[in-house]
C-alpha atoms as a PDB file:
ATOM      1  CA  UNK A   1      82.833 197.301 -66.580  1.00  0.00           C
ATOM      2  CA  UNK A   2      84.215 199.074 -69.197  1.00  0.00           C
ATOM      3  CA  UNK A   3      81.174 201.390 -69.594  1.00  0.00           C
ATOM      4  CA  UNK A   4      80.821 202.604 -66.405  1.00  0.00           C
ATOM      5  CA  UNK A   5      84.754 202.359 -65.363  1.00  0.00           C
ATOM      6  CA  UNK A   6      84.469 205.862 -64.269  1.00  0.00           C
ATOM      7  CA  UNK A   7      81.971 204.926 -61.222  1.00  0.00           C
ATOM      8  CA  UNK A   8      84.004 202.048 -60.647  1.00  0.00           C
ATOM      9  CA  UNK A   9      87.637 204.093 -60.022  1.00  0.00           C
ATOM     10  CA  UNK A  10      85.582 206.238 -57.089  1.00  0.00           C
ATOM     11  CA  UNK A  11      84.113 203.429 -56.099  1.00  0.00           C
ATOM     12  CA  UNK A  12      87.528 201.793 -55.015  1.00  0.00           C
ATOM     13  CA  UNK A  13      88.602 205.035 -54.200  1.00  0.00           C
ATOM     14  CA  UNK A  14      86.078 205.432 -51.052  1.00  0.00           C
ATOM     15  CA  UNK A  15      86.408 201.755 -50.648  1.00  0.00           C
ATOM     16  CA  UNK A  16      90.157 202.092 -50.094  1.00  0.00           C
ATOM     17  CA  UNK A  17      89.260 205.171 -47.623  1.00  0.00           C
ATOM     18  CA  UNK A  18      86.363 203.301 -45.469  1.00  0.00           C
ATOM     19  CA  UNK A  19      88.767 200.384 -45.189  1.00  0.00           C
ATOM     20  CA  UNK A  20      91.697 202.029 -44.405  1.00  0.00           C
ATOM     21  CA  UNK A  21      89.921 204.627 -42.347  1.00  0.00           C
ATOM     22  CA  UNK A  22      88.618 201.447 -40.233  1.00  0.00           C
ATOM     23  CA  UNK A  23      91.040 199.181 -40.425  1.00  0.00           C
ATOM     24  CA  UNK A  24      94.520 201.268 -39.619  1.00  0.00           C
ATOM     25  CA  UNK A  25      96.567 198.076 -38.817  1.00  0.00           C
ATOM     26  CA  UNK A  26      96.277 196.740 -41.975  1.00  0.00           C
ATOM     27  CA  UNK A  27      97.562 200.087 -43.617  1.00  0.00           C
ATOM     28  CA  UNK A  28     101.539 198.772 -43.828  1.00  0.00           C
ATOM     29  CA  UNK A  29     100.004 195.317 -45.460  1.00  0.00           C
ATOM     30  CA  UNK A  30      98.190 197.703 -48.094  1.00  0.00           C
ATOM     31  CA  UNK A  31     101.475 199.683 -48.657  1.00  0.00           C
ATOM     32  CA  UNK A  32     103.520 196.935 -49.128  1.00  0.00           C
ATOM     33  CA  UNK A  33     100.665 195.509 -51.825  1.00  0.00           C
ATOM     34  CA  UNK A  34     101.122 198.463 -54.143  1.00  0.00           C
ATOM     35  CA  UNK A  35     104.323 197.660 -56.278  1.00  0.00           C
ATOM     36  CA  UNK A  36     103.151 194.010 -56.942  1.00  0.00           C
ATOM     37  CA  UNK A  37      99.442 195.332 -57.687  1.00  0.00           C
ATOM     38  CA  UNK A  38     100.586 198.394 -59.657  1.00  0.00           C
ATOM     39  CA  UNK A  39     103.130 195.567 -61.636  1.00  0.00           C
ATOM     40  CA  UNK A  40     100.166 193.320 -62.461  1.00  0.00           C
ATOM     41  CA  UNK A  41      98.099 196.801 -63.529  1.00  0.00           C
ATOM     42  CA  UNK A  42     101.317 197.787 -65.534  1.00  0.00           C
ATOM     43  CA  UNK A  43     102.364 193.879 -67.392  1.00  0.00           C
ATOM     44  CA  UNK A  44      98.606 193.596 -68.235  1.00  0.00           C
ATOM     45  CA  UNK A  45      98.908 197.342 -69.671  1.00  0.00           C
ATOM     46  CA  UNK A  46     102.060 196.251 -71.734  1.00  0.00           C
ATOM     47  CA  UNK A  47     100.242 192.963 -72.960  1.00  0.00           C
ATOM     48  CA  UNK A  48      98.087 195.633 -74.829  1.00  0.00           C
ATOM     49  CA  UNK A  49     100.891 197.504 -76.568  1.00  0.00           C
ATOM     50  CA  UNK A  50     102.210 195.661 -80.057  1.00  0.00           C
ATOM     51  CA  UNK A  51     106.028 196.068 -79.613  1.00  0.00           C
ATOM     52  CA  UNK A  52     106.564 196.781 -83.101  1.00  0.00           C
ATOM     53  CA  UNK A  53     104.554 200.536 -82.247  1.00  0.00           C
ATOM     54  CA  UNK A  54     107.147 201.233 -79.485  1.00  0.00           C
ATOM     55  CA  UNK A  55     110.135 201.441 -81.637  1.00  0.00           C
ATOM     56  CA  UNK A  56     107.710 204.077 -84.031  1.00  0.00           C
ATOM     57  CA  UNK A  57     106.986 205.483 -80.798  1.00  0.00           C
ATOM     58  CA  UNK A  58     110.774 205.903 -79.893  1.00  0.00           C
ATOM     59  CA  UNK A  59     111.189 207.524 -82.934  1.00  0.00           C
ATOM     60  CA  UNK A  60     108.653 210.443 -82.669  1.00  0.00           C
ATOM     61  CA  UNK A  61     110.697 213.030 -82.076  1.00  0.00           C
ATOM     62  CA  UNK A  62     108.260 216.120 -81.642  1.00  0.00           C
ATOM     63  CA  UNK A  63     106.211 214.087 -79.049  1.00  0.00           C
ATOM     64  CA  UNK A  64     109.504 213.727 -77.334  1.00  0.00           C
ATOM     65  CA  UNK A  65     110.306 217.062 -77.686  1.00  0.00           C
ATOM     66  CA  UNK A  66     107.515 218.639 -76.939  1.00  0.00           C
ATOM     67  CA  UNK A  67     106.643 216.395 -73.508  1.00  0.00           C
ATOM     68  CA  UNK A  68     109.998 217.256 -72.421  1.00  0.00           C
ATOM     69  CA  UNK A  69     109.560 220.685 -72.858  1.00  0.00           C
ATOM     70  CA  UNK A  70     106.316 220.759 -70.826  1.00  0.00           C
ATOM     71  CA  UNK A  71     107.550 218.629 -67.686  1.00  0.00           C
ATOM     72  CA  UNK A  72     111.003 219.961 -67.207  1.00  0.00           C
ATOM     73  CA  UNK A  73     110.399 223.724 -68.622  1.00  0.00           C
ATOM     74  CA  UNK A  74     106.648 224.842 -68.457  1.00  0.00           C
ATOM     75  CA  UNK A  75     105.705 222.588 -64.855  1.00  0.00           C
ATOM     76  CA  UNK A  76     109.085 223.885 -63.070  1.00  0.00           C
ATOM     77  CA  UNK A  77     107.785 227.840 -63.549  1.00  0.00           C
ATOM     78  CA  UNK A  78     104.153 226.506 -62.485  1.00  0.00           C
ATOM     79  CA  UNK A  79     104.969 224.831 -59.599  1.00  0.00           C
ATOM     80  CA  UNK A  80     107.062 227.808 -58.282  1.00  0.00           C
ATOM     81  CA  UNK A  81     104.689 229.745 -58.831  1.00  0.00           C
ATOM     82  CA  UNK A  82     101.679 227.279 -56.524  1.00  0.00           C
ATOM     83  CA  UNK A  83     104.288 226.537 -54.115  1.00  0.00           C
ATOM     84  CA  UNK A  84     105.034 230.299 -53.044  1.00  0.00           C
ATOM     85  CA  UNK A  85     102.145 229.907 -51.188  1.00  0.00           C
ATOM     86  CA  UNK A  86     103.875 227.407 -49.187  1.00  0.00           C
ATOM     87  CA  UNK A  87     106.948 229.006 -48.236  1.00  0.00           C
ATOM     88  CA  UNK A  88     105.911 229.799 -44.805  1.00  0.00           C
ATOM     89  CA  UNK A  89     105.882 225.825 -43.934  1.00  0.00           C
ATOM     90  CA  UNK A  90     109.226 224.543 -45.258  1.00  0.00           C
ATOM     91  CA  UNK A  91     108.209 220.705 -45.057  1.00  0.00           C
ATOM     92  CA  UNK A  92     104.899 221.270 -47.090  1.00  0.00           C
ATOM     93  CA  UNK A  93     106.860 223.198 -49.356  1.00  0.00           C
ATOM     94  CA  UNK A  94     109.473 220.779 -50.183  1.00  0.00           C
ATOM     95  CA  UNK A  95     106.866 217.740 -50.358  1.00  0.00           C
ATOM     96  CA  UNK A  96     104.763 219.698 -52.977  1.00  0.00           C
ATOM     97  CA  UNK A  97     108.296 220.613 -54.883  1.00  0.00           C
ATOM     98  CA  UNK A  98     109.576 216.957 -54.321  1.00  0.00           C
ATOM     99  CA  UNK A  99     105.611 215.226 -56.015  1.00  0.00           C
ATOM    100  CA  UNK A 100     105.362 218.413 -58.459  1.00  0.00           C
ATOM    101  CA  UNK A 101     108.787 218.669 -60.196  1.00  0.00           C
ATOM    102  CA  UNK A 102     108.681 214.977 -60.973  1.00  0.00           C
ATOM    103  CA  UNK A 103     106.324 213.057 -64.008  1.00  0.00           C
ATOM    104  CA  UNK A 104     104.520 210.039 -63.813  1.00  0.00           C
ATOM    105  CA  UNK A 105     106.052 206.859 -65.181  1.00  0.00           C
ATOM    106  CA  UNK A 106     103.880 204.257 -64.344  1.00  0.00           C
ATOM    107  CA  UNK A 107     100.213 204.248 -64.009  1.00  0.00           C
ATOM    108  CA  UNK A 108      99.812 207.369 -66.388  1.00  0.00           C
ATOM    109  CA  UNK A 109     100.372 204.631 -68.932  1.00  0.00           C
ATOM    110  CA  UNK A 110      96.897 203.298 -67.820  1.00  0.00           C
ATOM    111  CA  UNK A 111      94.994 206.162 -67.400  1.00  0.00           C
ATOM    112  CA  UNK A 112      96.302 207.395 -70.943  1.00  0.00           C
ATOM    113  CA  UNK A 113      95.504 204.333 -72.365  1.00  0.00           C
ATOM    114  CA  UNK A 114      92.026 204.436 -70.505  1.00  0.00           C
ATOM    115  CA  UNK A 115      91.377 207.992 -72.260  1.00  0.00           C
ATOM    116  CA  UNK A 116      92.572 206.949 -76.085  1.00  0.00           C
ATOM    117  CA  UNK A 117      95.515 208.744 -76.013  1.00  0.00           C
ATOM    118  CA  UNK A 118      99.297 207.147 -77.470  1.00  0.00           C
ATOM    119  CA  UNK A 119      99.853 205.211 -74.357  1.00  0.00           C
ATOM    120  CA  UNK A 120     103.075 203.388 -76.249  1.00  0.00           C
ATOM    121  CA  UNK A 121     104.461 206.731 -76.988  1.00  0.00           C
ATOM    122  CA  UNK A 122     104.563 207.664 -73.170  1.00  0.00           C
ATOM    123  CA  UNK A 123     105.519 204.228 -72.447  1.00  0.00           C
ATOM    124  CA  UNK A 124     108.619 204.897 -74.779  1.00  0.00           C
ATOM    125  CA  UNK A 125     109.348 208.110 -73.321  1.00  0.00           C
ATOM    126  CA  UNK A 126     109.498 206.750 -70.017  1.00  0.00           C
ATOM    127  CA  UNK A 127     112.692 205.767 -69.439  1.00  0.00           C
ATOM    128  CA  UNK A 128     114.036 208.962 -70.496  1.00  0.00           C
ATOM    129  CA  UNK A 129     111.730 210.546 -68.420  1.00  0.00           C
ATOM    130  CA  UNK A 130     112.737 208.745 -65.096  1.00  0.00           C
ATOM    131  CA  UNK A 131     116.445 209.717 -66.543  1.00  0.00           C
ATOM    132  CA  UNK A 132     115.820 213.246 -66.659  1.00  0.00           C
ATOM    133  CA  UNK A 133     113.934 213.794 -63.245  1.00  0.00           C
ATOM    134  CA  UNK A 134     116.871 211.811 -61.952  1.00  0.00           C
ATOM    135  CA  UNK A 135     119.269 214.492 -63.066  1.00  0.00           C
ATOM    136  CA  UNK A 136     116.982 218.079 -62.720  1.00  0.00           C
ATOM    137  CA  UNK A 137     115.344 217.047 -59.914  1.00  0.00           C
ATOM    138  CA  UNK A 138     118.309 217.907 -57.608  1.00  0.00           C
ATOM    139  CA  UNK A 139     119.029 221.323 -59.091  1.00  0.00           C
ATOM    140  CA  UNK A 140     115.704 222.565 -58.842  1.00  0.00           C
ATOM    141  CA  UNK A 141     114.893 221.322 -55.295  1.00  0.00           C
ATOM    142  CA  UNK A 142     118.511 224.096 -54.848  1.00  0.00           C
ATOM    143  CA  UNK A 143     116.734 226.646 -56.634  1.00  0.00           C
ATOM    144  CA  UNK A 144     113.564 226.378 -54.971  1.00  0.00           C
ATOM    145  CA  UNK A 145     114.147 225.041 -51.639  1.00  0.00           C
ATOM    146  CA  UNK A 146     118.056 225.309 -50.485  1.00  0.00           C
ATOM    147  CA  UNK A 147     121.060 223.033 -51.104  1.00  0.00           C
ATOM    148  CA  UNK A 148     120.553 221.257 -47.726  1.00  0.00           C
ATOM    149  CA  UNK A 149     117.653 219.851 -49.730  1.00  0.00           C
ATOM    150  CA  UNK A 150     118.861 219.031 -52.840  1.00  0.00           C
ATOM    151  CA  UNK A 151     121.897 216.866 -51.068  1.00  0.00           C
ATOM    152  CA  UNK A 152     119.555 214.685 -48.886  1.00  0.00           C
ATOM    153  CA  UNK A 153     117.628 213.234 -52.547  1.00  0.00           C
ATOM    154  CA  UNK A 154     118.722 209.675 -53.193  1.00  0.00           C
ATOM    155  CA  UNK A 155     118.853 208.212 -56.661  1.00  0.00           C
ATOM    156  CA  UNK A 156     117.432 204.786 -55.306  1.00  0.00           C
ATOM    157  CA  UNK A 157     114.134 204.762 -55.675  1.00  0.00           C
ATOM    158  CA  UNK A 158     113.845 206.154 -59.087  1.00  0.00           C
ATOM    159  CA  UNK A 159     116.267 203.572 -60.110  1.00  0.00           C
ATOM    160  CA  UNK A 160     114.429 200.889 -58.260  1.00  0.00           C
ATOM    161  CA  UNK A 161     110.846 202.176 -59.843  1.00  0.00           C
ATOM    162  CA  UNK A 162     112.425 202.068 -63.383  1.00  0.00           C
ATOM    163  CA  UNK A 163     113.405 198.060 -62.964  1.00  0.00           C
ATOM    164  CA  UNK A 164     110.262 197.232 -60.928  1.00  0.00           C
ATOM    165  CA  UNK A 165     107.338 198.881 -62.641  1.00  0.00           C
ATOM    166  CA  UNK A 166     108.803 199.798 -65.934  1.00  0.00           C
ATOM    167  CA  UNK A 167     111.444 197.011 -66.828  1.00  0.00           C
ATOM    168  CA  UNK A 168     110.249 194.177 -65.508  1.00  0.00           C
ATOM    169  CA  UNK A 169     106.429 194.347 -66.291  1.00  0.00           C
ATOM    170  CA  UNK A 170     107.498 195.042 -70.033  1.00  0.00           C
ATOM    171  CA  UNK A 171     110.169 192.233 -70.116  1.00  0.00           C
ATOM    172  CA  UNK A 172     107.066 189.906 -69.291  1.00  0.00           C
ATOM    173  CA  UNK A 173     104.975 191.541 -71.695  1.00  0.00           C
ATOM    174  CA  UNK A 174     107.116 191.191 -74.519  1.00  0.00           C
ATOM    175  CA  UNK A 175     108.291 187.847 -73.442  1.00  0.00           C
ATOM    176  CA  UNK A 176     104.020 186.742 -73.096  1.00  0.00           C
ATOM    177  CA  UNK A 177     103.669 188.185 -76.296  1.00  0.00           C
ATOM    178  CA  UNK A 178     106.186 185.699 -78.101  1.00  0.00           C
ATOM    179  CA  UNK A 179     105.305 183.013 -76.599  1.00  0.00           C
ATOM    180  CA  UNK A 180     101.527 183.672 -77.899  1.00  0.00           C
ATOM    181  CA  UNK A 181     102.499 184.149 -81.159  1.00  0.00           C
ATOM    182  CA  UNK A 182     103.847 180.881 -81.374  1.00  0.00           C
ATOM    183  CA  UNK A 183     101.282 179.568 -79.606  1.00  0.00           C
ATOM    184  CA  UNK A 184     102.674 178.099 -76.600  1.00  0.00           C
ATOM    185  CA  UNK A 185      99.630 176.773 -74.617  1.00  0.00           C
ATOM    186  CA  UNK A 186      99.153 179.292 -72.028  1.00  0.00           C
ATOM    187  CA  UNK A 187     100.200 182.276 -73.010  1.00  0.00           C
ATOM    188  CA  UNK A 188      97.459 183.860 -75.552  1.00  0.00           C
ATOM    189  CA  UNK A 189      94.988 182.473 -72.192  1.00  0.00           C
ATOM    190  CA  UNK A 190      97.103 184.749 -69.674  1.00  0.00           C
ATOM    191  CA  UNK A 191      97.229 187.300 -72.270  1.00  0.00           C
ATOM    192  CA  UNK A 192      93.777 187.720 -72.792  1.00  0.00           C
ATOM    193  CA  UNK A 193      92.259 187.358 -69.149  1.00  0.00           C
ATOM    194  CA  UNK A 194      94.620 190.317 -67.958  1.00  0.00           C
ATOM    195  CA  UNK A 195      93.221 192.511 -70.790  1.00  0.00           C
ATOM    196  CA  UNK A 196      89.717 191.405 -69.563  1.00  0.00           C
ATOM    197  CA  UNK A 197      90.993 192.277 -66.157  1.00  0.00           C
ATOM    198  CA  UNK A 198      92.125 195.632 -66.779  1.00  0.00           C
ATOM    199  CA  UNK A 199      89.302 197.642 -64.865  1.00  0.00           C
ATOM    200  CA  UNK A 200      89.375 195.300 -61.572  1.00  0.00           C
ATOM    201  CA  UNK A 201      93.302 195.449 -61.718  1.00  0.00           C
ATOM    202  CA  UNK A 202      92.842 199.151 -62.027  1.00  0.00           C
ATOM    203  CA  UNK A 203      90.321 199.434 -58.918  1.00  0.00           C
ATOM    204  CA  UNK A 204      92.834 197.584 -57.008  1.00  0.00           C
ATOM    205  CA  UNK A 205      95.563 199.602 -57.243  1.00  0.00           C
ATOM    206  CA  UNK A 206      93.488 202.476 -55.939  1.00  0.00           C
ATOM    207  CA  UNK A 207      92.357 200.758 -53.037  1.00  0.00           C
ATOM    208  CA  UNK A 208      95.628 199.518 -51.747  1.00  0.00           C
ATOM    209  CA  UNK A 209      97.389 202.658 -52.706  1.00  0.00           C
ATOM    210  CA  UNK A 210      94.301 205.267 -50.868  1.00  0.00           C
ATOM    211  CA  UNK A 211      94.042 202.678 -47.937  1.00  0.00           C
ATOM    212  CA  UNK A 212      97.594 202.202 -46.954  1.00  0.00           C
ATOM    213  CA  UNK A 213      97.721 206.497 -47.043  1.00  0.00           C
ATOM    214  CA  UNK A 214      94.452 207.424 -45.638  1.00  0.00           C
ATOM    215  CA  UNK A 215      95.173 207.379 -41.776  1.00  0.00           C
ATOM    216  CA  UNK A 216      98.169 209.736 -42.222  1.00  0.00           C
ATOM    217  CA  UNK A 217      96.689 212.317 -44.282  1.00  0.00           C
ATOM    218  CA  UNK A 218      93.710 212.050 -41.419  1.00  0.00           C
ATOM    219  CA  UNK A 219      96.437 212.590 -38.991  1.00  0.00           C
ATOM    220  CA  UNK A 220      97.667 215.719 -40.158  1.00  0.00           C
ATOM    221  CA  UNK A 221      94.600 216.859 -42.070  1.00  0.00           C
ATOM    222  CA  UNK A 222      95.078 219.838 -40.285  1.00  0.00           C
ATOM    223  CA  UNK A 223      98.577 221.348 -41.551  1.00  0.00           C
ATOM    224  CA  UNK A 224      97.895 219.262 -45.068  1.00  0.00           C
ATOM    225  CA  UNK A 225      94.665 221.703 -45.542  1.00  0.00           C
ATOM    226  CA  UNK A 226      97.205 224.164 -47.377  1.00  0.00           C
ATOM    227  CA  UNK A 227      98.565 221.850 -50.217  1.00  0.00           C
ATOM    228  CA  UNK A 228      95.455 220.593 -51.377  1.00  0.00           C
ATOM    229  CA  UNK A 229      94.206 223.681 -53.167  1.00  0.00           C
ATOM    230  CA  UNK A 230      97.816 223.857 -54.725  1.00  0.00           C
ATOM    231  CA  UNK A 231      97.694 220.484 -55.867  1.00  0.00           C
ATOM    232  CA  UNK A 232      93.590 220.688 -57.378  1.00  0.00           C
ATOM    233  CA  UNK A 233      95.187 224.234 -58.965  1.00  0.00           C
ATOM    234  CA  UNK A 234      97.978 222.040 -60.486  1.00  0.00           C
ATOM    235  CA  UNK A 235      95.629 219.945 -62.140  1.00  0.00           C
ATOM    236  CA  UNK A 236      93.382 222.731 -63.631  1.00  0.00           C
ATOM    237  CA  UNK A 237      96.630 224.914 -64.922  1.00  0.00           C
ATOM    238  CA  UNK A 238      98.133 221.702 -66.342  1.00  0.00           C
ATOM    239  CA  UNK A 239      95.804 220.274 -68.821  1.00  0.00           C
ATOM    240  CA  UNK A 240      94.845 223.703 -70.824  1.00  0.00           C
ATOM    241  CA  UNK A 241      98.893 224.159 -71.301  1.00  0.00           C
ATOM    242  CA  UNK A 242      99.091 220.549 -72.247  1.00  0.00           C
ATOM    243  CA  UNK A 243      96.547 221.354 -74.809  1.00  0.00           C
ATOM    244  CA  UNK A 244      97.889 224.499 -75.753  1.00  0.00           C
ATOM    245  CA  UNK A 245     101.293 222.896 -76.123  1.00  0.00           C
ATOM    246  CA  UNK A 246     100.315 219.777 -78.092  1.00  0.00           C
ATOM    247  CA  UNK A 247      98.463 222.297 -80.662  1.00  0.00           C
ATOM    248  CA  UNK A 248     101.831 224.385 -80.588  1.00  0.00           C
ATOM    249  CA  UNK A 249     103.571 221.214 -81.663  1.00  0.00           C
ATOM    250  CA  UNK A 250     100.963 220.093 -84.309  1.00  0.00           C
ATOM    251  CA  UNK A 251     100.119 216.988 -82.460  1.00  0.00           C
ATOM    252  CA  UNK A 252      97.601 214.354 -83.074  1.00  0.00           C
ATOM    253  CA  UNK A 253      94.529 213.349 -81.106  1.00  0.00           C
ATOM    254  CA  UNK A 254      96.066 210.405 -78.957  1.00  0.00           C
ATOM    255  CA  UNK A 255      99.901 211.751 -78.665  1.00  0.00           C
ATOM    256  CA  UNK A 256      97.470 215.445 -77.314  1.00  0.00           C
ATOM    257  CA  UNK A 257      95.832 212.977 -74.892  1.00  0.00           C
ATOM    258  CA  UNK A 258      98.972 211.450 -73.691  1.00  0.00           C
ATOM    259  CA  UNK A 259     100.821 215.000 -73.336  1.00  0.00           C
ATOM    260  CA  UNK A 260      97.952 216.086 -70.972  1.00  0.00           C
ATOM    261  CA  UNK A 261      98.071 213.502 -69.020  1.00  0.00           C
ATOM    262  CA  UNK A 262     102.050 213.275 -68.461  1.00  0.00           C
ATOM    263  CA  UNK A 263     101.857 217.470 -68.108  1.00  0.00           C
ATOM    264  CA  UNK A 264      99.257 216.561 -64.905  1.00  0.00           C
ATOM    265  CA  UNK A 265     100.347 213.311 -63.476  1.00  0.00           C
ATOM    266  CA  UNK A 266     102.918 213.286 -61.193  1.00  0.00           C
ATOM    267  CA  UNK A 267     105.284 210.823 -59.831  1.00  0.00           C
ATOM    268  CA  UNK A 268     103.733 210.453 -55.701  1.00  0.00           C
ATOM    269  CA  UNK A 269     104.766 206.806 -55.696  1.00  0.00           C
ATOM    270  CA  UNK A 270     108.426 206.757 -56.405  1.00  0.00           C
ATOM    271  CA  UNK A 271     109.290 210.029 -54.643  1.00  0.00           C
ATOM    272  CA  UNK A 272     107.412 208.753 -51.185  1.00  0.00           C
ATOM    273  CA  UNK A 273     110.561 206.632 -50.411  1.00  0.00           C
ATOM    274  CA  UNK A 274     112.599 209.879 -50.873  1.00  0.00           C
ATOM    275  CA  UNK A 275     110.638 211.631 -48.582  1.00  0.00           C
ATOM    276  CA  UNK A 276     110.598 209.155 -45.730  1.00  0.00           C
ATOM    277  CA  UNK A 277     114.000 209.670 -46.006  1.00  0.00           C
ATOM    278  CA  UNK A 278     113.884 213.443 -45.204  1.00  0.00           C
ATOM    279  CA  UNK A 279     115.252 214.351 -41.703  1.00  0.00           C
ATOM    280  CA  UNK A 280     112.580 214.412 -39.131  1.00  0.00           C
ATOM    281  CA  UNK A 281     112.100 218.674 -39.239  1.00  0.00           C
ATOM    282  CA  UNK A 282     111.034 218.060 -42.882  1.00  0.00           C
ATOM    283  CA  UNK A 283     108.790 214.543 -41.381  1.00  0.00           C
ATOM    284  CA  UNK A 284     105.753 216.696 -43.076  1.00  0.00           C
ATOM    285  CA  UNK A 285     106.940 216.274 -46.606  1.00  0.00           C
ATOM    286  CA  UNK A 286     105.711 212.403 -46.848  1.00  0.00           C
ATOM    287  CA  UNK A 287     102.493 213.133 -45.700  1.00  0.00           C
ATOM    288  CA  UNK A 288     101.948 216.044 -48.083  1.00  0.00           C
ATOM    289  CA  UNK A 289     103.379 213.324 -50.927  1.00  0.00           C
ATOM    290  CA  UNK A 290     100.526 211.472 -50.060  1.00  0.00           C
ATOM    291  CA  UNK A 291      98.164 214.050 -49.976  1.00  0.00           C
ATOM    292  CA  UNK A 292      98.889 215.076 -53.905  1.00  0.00           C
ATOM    293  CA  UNK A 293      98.439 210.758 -54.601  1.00  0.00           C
ATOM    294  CA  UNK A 294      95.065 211.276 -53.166  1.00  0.00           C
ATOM    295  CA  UNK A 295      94.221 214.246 -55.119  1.00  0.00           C
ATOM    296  CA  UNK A 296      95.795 212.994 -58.145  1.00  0.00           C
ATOM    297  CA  UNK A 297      93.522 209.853 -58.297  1.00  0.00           C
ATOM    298  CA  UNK A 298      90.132 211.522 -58.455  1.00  0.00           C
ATOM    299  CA  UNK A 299      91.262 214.133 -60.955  1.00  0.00           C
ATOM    300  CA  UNK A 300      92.808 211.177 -63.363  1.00  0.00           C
ATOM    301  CA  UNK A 301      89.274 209.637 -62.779  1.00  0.00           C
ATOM    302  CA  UNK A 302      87.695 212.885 -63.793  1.00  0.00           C
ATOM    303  CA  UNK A 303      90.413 213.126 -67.085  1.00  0.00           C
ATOM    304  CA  UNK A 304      89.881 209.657 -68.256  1.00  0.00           C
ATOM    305  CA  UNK A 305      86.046 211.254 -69.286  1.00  0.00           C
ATOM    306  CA  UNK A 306      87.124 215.198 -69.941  1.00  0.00           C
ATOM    307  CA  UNK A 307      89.849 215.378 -71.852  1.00  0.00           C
ATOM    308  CA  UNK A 308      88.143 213.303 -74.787  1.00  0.00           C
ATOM    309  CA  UNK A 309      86.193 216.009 -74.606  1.00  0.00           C
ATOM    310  CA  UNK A 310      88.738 218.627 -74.673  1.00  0.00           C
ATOM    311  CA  UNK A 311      90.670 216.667 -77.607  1.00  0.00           C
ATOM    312  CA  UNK A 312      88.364 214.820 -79.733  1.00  0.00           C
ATOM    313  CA  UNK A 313      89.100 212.676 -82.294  1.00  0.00           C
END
């Protein structure tokens, strides 16, 4: 599975479609099935990580440095820049700011992981990460998009997405880990058949999170035609500035990796709740939310083979 993982991602990918696509009652049921699936996907990630390399992690300080510098200094002047193309259409404008403006903090893990890169230096950065989107997220929705904006963003879902899919999964990691080591009968069997388990795990959450979306993009296909080439331009602007900032920084291969992946992955699933919450003349922000998730997920399938290639060991 391993060797053809690739395949396998846009496999699930259509799968998800066709079975949302067909099946548009069962697209709450799917929604609801993505923060236990993309949990499982994240503790069996963790199981992978030696916790000793975390606290090394923690203390790289140019990785930190230099990731911080790319999502909340280089990807704020890029995604002004995309989204000015969007200004006629205020609700498409401040769905693409909302998905844009914040960094992945969950699955990036994976697909870093998936790609070689220093998966447990993201997954250290992460919480400072969610921290700092927390706080800059608000001012820049002001700059770009009006204070009237900026007030209606709730800090619940980020908080709730840092003790579901980062906290928890890693608590149970760590605590699996233990156990196994002092061989509690169990644990090093649990351990090892979610690390065989990582591709299927991996194929689910793309199914559940493309089929519980798919009818709404379809819906409003239409009006979502003009964020998708902002959101595929995203993606190509991203990774040759990750690059170019991980060789600014003097980086290694796998903590390069990692910085191009954080630079282009962005954070669809914890900001969705934020835009449901919009007030119905901004309605059009979820659905263009969604749209970037959908785009997102084929280009990370794409990355986990390219940027090897673009960073070799």
């Amino acid at each position: 599975m391993e060797r053809h993982q690739v395949g396998l991602y846009l496999a699930a990918i259509l799968a998800g479609a066709a079975a949302g696509w067909l099946a548009p009652a069962a697209a709450g049921a799917l929604e609801l099935a993505i923060a236990p699936v993309l949990g499982l996907l994240l503790y069996a990630t963790f199981l992978g990580v030696p916790f000793a390399a975390l606290g090394r992690a923690a203390r790289d300080l140019r990785f930190l440095a230099t990731l911080l510098v790319l999502n909340f200094a280089v990807v704020p002047v890029v995604v002004f820049g995309l989204t000015r193309f969007l200004a006629g259409d205020r609700a498409l404008l401040v769905g693409a700011l909302l998905v844009l403006l914040t960094p992945c903090v969950d699955y990036v893990v994976v697909f870093t992981g998936l790609a070689g890169g220093a998966a447990d230096r993201l997954l250290a950065a992460s919480p400072i990460l969610m921290l700092a989107q927390m706080l800059l997220l608000p001012a820049y929705l002001w700059l770009f998009a009006g204070a009237e904006v900026a007030a209606a963003i709730d800090a619940g879902p980020f908080v709730a997405a840092l003790l579901g899919l980062i906290v928890l999964p890693l608590a149970l990691a760590a605590l699996t880990q233990i156990l196994a080591r002092r061989a509690v009968p169990g644990a090093g069997a649990v351990a090892a058949t979610l690390q065989a388990l990582m591709v299927p795990l991996m194929m689910a959450t793309l199914a559940v999170v493309v089929g519980s979306q798919i009818v709404g993009v379809g819906r409003g296909s239409a009006s979502l035609l003009a964020v998708v080439p902002v959101y595929v331009a995203f993606l190509l602007v991203m990774v040759p500035l990750g690059l170019l900032a991980a060789r600014t920084a003097r980086l290694d291969v796998p903590s390069t990796r990692a910085l191009v992946f954080s630079g282009a992955t962005r954070n669809s699933l914890v900001v969705l709740p934020l835009a449901l919450a919009l007030p119905e003349p901004l309605a059009a922000a979820a659905l263009a939310v969604v749209t970037q998730t959908l785009v997102e997920l084929v280009g990370m399938v794409a990355l986990v083979r390219i940027v090897p290639r673009l960073a070799p060991a």
